[in-house]
N, C-alpha and C. Protein backbone atom coordinates (compact mmCIF):
# COMPACT_ATOMS: atom_id res chain seq x y z
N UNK A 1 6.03 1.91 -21.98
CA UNK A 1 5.15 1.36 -20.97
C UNK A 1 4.61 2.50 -20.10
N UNK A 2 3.28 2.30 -19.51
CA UNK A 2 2.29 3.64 -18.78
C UNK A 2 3.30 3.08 -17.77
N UNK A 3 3.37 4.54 -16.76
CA UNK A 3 3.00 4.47 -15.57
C UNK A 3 2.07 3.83 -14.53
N UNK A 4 2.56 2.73 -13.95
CA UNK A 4 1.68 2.36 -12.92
C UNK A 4 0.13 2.80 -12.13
N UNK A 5 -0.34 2.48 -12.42
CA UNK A 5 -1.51 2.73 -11.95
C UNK A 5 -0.77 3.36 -10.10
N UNK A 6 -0.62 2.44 -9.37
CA UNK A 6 -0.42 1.73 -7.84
C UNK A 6 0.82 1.44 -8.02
N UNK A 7 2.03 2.07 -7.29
CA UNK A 7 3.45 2.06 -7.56
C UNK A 7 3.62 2.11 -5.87
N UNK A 8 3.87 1.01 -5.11
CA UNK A 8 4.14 0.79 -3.74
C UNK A 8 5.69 0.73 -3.46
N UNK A 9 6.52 1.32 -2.44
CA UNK A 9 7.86 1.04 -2.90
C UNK A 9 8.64 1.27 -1.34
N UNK A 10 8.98 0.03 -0.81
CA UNK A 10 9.52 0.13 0.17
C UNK A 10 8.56 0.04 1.87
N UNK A 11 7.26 0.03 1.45
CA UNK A 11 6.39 0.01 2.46
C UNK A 11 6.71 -0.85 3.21
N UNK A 12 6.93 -0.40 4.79
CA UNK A 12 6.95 -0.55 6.10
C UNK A 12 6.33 -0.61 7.44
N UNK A 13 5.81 -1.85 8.38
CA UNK A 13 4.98 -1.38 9.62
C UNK A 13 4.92 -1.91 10.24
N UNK A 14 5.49 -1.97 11.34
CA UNK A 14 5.81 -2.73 12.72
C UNK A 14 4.96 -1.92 13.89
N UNK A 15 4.82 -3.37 14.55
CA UNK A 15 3.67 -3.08 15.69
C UNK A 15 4.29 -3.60 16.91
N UNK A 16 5.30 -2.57 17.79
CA UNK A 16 6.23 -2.92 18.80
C UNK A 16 7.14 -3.53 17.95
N UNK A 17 7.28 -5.42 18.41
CA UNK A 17 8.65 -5.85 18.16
C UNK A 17 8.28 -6.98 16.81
N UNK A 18 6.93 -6.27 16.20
CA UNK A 18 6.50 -7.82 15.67
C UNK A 18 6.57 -6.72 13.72
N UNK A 19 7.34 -7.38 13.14
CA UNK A 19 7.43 -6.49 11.75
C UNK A 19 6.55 -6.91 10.61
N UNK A 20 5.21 -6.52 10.11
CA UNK A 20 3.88 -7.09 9.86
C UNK A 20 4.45 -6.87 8.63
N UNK A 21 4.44 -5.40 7.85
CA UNK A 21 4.64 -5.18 6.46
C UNK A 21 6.60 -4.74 6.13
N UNK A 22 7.17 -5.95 5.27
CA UNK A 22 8.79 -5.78 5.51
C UNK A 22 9.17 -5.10 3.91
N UNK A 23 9.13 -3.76 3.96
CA UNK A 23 9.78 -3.35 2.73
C UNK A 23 9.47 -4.25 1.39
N UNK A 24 7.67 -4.45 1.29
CA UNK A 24 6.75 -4.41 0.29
C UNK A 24 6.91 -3.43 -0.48
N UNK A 25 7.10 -3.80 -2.34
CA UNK A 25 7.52 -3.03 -3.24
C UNK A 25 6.77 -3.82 -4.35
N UNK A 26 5.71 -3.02 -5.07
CA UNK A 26 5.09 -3.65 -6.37
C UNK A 26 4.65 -2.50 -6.79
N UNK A 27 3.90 -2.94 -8.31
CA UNK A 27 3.30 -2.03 -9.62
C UNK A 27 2.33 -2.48 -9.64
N UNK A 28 1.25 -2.21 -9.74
CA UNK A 28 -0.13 -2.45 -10.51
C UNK A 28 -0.58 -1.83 -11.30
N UNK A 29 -1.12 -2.36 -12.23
CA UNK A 29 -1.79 -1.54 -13.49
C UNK A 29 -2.79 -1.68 -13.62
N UNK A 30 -3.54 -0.21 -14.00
CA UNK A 30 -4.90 0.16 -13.74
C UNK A 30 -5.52 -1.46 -15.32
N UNK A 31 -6.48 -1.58 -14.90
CA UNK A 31 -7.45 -2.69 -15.78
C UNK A 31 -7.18 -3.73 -15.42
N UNK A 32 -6.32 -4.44 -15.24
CA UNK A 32 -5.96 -5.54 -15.06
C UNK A 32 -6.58 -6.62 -14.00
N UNK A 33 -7.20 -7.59 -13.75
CA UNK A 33 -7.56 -8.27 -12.36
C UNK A 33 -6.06 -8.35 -11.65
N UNK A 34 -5.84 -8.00 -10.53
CA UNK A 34 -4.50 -8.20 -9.55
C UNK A 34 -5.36 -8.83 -8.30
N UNK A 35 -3.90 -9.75 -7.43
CA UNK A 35 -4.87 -9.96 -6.03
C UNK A 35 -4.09 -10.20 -5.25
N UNK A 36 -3.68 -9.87 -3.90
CA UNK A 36 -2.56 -10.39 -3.08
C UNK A 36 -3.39 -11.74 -2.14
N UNK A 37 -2.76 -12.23 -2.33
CA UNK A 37 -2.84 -13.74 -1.97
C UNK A 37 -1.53 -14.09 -0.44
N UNK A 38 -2.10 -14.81 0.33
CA UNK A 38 -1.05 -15.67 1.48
C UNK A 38 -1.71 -15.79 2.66
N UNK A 39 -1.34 -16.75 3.03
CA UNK A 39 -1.61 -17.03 4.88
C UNK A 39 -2.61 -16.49 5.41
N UNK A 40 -3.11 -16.67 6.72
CA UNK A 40 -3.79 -16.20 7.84
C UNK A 40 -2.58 -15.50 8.10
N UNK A 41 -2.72 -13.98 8.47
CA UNK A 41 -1.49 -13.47 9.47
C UNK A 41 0.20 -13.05 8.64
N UNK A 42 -0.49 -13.38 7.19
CA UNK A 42 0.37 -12.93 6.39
C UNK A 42 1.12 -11.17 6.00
N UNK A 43 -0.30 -10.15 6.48
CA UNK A 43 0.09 -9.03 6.43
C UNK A 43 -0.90 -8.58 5.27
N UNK A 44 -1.44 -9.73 5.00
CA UNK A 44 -2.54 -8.76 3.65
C UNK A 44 -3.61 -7.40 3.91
N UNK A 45 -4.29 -7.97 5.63
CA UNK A 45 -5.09 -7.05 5.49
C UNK A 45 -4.33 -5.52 6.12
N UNK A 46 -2.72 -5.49 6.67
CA UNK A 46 -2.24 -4.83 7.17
C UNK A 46 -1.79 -3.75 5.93
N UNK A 47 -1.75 -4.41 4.78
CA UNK A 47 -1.07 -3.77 3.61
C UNK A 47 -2.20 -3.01 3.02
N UNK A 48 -3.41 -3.43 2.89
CA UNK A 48 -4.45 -2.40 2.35
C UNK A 48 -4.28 -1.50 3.33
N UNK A 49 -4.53 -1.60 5.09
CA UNK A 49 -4.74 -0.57 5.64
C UNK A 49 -4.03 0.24 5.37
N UNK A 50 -2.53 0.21 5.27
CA UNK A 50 -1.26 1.46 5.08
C UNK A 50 -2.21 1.98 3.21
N UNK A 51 -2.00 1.06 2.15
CA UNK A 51 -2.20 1.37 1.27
C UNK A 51 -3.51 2.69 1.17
N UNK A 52 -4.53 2.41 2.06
CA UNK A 52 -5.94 3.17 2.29
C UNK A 52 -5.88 4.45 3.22
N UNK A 53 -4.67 4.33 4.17
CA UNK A 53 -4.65 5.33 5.18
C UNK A 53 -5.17 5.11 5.98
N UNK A 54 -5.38 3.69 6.68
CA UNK A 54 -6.06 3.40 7.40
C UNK A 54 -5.00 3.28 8.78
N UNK A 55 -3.67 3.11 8.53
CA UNK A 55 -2.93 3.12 9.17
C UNK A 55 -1.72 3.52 8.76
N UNK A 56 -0.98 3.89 9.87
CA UNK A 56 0.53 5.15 9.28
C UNK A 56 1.59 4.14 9.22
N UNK A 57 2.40 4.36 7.77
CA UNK A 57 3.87 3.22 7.41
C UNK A 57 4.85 3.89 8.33
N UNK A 58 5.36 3.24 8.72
CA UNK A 58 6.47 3.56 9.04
C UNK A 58 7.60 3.59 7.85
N UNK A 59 7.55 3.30 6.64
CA UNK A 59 8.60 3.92 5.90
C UNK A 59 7.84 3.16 4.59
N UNK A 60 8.80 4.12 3.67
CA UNK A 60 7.88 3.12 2.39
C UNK A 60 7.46 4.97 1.61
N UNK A 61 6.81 3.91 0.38
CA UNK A 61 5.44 5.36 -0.09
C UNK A 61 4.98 4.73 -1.23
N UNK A 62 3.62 5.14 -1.35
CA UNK A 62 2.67 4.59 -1.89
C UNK A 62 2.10 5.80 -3.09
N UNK A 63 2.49 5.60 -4.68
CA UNK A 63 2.26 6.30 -5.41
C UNK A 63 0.76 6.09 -6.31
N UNK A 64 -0.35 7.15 -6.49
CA UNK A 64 -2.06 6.48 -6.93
C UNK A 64 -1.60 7.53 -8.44
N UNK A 65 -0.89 7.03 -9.44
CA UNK A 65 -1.14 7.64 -10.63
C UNK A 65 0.24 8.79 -10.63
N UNK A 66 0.89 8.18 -10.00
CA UNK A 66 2.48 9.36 -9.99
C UNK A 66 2.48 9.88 -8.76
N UNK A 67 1.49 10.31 -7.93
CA UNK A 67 0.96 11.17 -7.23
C UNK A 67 1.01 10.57 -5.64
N UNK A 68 1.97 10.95 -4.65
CA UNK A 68 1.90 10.59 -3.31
C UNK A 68 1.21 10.20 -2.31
N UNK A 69 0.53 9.10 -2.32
CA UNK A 69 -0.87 8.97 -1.00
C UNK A 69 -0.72 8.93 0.38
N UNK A 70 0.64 8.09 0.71
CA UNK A 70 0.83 7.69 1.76
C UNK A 70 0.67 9.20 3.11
N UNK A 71 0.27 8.63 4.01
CA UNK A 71 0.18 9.78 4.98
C UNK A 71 -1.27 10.84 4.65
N UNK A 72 -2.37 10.61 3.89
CA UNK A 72 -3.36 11.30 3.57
C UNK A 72 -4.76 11.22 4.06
N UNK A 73 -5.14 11.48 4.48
CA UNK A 73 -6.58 10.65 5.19
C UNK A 73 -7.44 9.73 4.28
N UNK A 74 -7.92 8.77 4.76
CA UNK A 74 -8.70 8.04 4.00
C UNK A 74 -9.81 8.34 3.22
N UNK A 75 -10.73 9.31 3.82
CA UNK A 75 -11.28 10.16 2.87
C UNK A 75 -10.67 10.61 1.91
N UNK A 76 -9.80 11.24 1.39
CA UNK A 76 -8.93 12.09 0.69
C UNK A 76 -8.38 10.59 -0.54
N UNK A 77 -8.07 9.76 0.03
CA UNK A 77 -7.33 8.49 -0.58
C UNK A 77 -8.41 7.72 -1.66
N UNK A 78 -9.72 8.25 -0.72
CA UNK A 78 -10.97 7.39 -1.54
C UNK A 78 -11.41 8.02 -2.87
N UNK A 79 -11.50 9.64 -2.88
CA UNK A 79 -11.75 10.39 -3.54
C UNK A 79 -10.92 10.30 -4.69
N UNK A 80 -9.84 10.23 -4.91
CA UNK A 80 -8.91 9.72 -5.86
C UNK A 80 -9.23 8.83 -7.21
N UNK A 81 -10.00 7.73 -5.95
CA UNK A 81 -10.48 6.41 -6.81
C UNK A 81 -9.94 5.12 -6.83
């Protein structure tokens, strides 16, 4: 089996006392249609932002092809692909 396209593992992010993203852990594989799905207020759009660099995890890490993203600027994250 390939390597994951999108290998998320342990991602983390609390805002004060309120814990938005709780040690989120998945695979995605490049081709495939994928989609995160849930609630108003579920944490979806909180999870792209960490995933994009749009905002900093507090723990976790986010692998684009083996390769470390988390903590990178969003420019840098886009360029990737």
């Amino acid at each position: 089996m390939a390597a994951p396209a999108l290998d998320i593992r342990g991602l983390t992010k609390r805002f004060g006392g309120l814990l938005a993203v709780d040690q989120v852990s998945l695979e995605l594989a490049s081709g495939p249609l994928n989609a995160i799905i849930g609630p108003n207020g579920a944490g979806k759009t909180t999870l792209f932002n960490l995933i994009s660099g749009e905002l900093k995890a507090d723990a976790g890490s986010v692998l684009f092809h083996g390769q470390e993203i988390l903590g990178q600027a969003p420019h840098r994250i886009v360029r990737r692909g």
